[in-house]
PDB file of N, CA and C in Angstrom:
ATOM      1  N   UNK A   1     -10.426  66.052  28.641  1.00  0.00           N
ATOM      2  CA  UNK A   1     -11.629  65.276  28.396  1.00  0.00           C
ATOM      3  C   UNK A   1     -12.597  65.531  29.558  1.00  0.00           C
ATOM      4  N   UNK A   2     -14.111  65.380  29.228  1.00  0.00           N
ATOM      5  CA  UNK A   2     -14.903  65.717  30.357  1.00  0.00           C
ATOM      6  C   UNK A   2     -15.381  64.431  31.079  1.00  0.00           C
ATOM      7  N   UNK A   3     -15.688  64.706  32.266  1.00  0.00           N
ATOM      8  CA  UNK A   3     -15.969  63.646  33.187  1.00  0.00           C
ATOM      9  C   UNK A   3     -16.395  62.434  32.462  1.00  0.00           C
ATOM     10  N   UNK A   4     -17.515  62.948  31.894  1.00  0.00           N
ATOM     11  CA  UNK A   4     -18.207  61.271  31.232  1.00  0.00           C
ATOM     12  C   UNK A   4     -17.515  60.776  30.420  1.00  0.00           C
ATOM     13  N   UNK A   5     -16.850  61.243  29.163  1.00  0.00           N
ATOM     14  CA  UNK A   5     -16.277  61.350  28.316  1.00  0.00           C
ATOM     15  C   UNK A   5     -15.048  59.963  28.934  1.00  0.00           C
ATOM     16  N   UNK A   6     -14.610  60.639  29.950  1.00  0.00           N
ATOM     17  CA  UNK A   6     -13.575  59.832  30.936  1.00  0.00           C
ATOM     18  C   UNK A   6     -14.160  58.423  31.238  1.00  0.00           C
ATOM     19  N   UNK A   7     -15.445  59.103  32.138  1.00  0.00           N
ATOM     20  CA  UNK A   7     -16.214  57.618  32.557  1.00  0.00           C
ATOM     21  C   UNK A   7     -16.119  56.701  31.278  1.00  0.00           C
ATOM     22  N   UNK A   8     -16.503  56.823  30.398  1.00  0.00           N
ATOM     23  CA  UNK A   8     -17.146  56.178  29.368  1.00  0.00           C
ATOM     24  C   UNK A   8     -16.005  55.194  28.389  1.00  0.00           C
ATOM     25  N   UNK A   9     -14.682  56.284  28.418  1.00  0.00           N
ATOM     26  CA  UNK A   9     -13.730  55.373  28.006  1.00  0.00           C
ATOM     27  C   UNK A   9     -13.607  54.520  28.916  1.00  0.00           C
ATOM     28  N   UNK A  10     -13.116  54.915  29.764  1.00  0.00           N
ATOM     29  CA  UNK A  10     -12.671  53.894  31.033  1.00  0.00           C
ATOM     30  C   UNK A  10     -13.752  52.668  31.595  1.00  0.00           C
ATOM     31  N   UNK A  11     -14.860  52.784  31.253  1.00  0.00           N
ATOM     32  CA  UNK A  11     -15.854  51.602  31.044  1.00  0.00           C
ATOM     33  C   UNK A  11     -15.810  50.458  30.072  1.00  0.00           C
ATOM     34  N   UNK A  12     -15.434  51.404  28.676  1.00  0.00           N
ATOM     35  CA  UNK A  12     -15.629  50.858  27.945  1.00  0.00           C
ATOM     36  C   UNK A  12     -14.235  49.790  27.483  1.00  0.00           C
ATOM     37  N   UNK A  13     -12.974  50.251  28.339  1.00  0.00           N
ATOM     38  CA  UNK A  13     -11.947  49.214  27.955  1.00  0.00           C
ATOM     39  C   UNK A  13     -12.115  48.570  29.672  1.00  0.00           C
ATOM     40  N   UNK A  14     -13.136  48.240  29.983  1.00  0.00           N
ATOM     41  CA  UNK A  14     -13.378  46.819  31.090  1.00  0.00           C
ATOM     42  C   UNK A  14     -14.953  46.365  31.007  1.00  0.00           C
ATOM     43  N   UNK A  15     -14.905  46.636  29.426  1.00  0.00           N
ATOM     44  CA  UNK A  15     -16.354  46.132  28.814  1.00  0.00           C
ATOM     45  C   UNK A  15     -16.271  44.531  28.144  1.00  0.00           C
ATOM     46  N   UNK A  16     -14.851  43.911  28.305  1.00  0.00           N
ATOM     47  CA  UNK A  16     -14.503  42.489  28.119  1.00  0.00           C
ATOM     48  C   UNK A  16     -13.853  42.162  29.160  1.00  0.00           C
ATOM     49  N   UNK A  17     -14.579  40.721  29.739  1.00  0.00           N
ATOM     50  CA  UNK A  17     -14.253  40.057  31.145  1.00  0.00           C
ATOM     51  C   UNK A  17     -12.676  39.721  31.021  1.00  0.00           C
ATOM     52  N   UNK A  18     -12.230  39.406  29.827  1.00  0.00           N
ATOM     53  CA  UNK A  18     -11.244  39.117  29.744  1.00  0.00           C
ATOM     54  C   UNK A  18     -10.049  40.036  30.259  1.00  0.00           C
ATOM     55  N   UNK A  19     -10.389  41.632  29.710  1.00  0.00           N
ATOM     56  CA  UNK A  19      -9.723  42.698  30.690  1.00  0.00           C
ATOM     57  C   UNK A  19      -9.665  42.897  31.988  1.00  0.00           C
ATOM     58  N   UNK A  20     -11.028  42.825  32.065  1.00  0.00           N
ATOM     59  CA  UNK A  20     -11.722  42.717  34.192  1.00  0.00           C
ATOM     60  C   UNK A  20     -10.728  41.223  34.637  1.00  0.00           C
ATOM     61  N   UNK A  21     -10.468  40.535  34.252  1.00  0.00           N
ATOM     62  CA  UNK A  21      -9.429  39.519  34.552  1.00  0.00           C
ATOM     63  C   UNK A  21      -7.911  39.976  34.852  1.00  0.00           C
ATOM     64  N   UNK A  22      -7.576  40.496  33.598  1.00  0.00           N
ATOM     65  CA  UNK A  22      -6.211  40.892  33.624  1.00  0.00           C
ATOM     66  C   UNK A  22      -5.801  42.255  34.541  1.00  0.00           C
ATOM     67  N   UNK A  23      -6.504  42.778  34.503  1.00  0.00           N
ATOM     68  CA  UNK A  23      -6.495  43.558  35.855  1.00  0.00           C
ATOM     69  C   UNK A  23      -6.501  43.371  37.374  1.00  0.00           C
ATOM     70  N   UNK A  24      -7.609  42.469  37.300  1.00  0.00           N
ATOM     71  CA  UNK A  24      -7.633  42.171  38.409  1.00  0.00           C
ATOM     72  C   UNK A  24      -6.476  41.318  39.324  1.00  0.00           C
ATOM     73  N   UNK A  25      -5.964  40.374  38.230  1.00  0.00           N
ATOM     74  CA  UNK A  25      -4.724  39.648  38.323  1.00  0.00           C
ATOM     75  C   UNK A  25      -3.633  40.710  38.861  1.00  0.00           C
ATOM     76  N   UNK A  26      -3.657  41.727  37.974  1.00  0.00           N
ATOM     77  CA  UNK A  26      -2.376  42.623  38.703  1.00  0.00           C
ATOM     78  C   UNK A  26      -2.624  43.153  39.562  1.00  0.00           C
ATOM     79  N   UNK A  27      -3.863  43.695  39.826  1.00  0.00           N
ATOM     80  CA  UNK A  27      -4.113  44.226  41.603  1.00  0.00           C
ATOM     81  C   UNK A  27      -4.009  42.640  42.559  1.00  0.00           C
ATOM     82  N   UNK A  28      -4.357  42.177  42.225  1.00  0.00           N
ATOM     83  CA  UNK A  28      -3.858  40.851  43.307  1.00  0.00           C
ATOM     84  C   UNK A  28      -2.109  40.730  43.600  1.00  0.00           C
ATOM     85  N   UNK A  29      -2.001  40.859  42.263  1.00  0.00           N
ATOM     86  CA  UNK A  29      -0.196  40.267  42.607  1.00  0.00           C
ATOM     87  C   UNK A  29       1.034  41.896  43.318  1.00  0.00           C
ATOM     88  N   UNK A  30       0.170  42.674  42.552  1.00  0.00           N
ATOM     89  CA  UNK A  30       0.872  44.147  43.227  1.00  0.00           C
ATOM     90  C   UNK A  30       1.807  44.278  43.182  1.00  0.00           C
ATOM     91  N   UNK A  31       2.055  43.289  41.798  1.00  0.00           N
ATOM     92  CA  UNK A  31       3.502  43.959  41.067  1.00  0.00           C
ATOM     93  C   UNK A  31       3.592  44.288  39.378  1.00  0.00           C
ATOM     94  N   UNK A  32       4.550  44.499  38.917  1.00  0.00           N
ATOM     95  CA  UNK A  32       4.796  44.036  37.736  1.00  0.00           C
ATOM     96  C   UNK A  32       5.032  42.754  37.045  1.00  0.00           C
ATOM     97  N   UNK A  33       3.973  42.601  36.313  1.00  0.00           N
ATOM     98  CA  UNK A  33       4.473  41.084  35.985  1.00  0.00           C
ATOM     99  C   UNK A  33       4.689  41.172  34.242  1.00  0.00           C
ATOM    100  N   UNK A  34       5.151  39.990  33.393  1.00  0.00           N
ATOM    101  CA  UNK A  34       5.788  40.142  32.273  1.00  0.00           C
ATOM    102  C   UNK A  34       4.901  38.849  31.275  1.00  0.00           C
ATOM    103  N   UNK A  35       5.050  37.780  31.270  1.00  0.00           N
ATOM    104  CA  UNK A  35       4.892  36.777  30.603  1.00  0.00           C
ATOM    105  C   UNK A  35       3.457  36.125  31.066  1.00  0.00           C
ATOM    106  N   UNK A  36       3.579  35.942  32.690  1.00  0.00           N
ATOM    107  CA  UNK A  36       2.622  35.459  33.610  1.00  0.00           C
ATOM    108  C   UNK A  36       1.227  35.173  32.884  1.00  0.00           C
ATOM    109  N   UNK A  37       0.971  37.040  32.581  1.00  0.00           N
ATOM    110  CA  UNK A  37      -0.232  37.242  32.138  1.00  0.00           C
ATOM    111  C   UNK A  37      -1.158  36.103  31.249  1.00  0.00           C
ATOM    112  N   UNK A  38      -0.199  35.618  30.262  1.00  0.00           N
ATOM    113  CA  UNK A  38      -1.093  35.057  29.223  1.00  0.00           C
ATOM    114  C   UNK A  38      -1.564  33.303  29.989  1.00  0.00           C
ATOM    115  N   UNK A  39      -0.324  33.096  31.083  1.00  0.00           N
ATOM    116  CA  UNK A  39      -0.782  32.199  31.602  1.00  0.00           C
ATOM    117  C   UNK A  39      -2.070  32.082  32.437  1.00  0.00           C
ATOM    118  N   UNK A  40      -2.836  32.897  32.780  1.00  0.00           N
ATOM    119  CA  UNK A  40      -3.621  33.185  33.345  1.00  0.00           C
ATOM    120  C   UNK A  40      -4.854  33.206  32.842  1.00  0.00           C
ATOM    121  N   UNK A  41      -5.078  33.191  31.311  1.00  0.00           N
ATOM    122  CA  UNK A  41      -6.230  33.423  30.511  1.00  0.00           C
ATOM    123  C   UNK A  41      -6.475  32.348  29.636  1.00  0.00           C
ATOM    124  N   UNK A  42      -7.244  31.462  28.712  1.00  0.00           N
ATOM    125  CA  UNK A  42      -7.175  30.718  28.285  1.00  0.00           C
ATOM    126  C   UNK A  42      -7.274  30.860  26.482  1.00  0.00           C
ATOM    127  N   UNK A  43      -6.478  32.333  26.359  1.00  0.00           N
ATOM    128  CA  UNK A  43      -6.449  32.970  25.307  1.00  0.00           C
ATOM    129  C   UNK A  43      -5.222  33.041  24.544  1.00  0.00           C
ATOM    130  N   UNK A  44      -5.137  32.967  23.221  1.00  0.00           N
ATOM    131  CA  UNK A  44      -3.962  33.018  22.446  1.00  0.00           C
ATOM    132  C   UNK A  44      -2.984  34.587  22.860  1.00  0.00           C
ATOM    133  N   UNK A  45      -1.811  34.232  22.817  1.00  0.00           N
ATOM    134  CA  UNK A  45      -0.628  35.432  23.062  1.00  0.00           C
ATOM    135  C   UNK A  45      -1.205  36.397  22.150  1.00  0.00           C
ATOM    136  N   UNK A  46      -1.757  36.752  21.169  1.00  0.00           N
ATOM    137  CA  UNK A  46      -2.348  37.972  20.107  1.00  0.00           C
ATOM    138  C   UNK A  46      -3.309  38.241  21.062  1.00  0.00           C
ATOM    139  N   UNK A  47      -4.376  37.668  21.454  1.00  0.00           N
ATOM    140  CA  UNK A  47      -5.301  38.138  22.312  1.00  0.00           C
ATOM    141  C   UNK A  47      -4.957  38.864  23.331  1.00  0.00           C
ATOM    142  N   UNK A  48      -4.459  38.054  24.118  1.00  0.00           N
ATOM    143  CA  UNK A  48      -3.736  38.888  25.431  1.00  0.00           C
ATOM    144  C   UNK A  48      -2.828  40.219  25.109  1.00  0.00           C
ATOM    145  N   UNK A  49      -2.130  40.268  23.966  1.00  0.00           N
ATOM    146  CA  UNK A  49      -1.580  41.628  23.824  1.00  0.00           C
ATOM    147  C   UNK A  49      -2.779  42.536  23.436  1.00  0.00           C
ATOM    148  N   UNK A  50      -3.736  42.366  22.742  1.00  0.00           N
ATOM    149  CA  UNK A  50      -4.999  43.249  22.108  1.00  0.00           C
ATOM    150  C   UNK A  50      -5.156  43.670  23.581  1.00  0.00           C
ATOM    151  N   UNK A  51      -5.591  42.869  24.278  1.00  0.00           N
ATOM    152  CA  UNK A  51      -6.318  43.194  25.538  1.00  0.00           C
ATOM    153  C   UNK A  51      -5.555  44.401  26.232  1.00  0.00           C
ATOM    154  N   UNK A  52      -4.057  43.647  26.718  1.00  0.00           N
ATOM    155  CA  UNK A  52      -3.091  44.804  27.130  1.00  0.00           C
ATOM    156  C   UNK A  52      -2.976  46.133  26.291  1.00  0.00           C
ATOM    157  N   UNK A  53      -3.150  46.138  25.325  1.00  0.00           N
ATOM    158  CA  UNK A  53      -3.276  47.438  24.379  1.00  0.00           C
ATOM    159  C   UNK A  53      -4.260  48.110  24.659  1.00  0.00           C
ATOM    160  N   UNK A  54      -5.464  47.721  25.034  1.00  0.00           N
ATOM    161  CA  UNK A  54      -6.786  48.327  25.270  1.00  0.00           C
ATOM    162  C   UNK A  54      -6.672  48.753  26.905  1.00  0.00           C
ATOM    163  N   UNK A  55      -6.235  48.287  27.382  1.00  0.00           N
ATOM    164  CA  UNK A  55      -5.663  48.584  28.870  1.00  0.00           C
ATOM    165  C   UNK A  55      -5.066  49.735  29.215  1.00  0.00           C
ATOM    166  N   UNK A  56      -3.625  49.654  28.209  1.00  0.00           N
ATOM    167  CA  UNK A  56      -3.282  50.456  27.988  1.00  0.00           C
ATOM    168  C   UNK A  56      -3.067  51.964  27.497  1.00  0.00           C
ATOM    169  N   UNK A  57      -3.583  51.917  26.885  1.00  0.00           N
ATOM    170  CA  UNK A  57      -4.169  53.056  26.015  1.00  0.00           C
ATOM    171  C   UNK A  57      -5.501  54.142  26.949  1.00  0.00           C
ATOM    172  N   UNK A  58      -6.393  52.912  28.011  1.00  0.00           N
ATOM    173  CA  UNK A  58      -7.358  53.900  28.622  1.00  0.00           C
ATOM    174  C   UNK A  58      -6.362  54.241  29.962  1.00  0.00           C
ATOM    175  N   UNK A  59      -4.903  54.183  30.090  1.00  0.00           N
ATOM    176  CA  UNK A  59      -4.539  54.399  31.316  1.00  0.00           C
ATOM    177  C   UNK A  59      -4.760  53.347  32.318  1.00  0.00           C
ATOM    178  N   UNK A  60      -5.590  52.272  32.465  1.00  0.00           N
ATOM    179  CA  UNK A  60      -5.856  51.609  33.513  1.00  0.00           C
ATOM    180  C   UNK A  60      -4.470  50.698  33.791  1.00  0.00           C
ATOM    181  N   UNK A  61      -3.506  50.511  33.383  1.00  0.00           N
ATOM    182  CA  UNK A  61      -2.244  49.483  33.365  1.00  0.00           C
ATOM    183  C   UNK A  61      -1.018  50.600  32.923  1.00  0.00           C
ATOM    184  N   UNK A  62       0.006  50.372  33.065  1.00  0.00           N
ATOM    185  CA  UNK A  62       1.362  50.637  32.968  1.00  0.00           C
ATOM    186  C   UNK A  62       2.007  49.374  32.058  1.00  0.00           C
ATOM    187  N   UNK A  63       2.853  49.778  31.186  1.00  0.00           N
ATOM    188  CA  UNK A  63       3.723  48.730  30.588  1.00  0.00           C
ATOM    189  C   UNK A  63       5.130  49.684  30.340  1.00  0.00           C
ATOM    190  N   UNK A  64       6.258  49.031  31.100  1.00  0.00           N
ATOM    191  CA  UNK A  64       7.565  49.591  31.510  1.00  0.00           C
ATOM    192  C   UNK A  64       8.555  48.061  30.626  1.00  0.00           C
ATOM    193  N   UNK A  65       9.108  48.446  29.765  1.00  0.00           N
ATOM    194  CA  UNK A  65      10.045  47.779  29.091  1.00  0.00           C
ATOM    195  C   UNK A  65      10.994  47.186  30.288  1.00  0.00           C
ATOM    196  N   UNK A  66      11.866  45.739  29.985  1.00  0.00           N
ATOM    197  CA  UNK A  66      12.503  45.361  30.893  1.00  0.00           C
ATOM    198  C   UNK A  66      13.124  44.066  29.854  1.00  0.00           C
ATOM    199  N   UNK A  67      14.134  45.040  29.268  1.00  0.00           N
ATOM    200  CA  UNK A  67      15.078  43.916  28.185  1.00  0.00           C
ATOM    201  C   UNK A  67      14.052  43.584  26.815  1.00  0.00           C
ATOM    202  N   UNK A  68      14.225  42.148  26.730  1.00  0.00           N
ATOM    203  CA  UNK A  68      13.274  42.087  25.420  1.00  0.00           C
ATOM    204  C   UNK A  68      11.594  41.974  25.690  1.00  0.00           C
ATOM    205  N   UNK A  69      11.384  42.195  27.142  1.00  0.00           N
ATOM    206  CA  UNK A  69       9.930  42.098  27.471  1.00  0.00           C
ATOM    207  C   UNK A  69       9.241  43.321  27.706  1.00  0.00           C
ATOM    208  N   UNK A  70       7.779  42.857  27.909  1.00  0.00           N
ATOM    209  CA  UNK A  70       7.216  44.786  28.883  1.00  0.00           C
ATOM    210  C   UNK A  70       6.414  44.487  30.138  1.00  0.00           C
ATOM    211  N   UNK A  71       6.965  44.709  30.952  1.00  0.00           N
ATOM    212  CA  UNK A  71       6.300  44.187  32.168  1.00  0.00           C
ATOM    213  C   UNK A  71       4.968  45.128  32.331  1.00  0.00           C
ATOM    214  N   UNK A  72       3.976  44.720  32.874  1.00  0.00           N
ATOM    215  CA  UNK A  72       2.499  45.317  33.290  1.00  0.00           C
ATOM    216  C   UNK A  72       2.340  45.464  34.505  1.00  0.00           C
ATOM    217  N   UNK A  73       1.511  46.716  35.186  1.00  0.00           N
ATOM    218  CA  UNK A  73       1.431  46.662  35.957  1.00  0.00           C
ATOM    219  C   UNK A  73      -0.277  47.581  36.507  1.00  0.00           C
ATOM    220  N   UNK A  74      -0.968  47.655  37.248  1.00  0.00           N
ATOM    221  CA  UNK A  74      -2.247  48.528  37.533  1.00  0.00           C
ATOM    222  C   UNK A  74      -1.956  49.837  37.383  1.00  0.00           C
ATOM    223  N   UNK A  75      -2.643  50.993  37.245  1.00  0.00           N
ATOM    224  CA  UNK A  75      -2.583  52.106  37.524  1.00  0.00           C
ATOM    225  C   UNK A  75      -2.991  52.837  38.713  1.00  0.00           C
ATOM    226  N   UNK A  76      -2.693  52.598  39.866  1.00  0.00           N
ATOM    227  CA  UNK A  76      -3.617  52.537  40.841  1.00  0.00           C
ATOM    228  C   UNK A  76      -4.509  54.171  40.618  1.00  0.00           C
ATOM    229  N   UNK A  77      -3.506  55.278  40.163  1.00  0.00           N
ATOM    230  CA  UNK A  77      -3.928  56.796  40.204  1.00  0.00           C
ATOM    231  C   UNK A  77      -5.278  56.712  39.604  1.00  0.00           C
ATOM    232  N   UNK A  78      -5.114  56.023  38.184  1.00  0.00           N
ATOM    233  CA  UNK A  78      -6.242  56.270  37.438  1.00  0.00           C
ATOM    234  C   UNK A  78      -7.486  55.198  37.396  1.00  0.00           C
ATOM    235  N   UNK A  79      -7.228  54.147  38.608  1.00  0.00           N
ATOM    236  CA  UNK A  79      -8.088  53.719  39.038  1.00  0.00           C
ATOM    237  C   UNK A  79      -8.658  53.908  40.346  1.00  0.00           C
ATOM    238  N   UNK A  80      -8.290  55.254  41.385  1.00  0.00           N
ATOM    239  CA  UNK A  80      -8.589  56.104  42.057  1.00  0.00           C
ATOM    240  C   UNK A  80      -9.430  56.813  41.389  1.00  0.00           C
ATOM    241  N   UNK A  81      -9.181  57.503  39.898  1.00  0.00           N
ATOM    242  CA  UNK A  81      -9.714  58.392  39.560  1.00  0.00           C
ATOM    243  C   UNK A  81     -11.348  57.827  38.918  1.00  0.00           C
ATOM    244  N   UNK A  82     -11.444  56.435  38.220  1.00  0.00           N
ATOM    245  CA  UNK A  82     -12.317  55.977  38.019  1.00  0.00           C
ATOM    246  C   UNK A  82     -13.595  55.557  39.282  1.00  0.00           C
ATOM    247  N   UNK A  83     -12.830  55.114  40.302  1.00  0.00           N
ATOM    248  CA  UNK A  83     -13.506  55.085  41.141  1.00  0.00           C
ATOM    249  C   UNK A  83     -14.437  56.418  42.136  1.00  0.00           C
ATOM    250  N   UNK A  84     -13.891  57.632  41.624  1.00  0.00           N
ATOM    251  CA  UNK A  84     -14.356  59.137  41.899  1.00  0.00           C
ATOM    252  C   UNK A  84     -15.447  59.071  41.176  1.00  0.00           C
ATOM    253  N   UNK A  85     -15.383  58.880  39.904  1.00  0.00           N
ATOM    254  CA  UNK A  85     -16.389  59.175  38.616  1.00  0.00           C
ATOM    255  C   UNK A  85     -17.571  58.347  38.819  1.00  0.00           C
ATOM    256  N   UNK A  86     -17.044  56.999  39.251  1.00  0.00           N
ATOM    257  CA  UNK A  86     -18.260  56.519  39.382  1.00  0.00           C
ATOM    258  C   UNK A  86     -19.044  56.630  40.712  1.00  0.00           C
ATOM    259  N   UNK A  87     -18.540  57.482  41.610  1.00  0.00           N
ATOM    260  CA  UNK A  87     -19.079  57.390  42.821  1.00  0.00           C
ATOM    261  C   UNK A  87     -20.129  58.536  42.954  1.00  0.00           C
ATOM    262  N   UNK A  88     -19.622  59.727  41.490  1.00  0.00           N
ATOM    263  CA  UNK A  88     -20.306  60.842  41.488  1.00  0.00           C
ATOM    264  C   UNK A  88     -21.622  60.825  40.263  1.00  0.00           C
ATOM    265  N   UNK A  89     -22.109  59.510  39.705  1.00  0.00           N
ATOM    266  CA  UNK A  89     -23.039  59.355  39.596  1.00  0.00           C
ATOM    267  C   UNK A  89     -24.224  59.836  40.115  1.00  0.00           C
TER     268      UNK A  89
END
């Protein structure tokens, strides 16, 4: 994919505050967390998985199975890499 192309996804899944939240939550805690998440938002469990899906999918989060759960976690690489893209504006 080309730079913008990149930029543009990766904008566009922290184009709901609700994501810019859940992210941010995991760079604060700087771990994997599992359940936590939904406590944190004032959003139904369907919501919060949509969100994590959209997270997911642009690379910005990790989700690593752990029994019957999936723990989450930041991507730090590919939020290194976002932070390149936008610096080369």
């Amino acid at each position: 994919m080309n730079p913008d192309r990149t930029l543009a996804a990766l904008c566009k899944a922290l184009g709901n505050p609700a994501r810019v939240a859940i992210l941010r939550h995991l760079l604060q805690v700087d771990r994997c967390i599992c359940g936590e998440i939904v406590n944190i938002l004032p959003l139904a469990q369907s919501t919060v998985s949509q969100h994590l899906k959209q997270l997911k999918e642009a690379g910005l989060i990790r989700g690593e199975i752990e029994g019957p759960r999936i723990c989450y976690c930041a991507d730090k690489e590919r939020l290194a890499e976002l932070k390149h893209l936008i610096s080369e504006l």
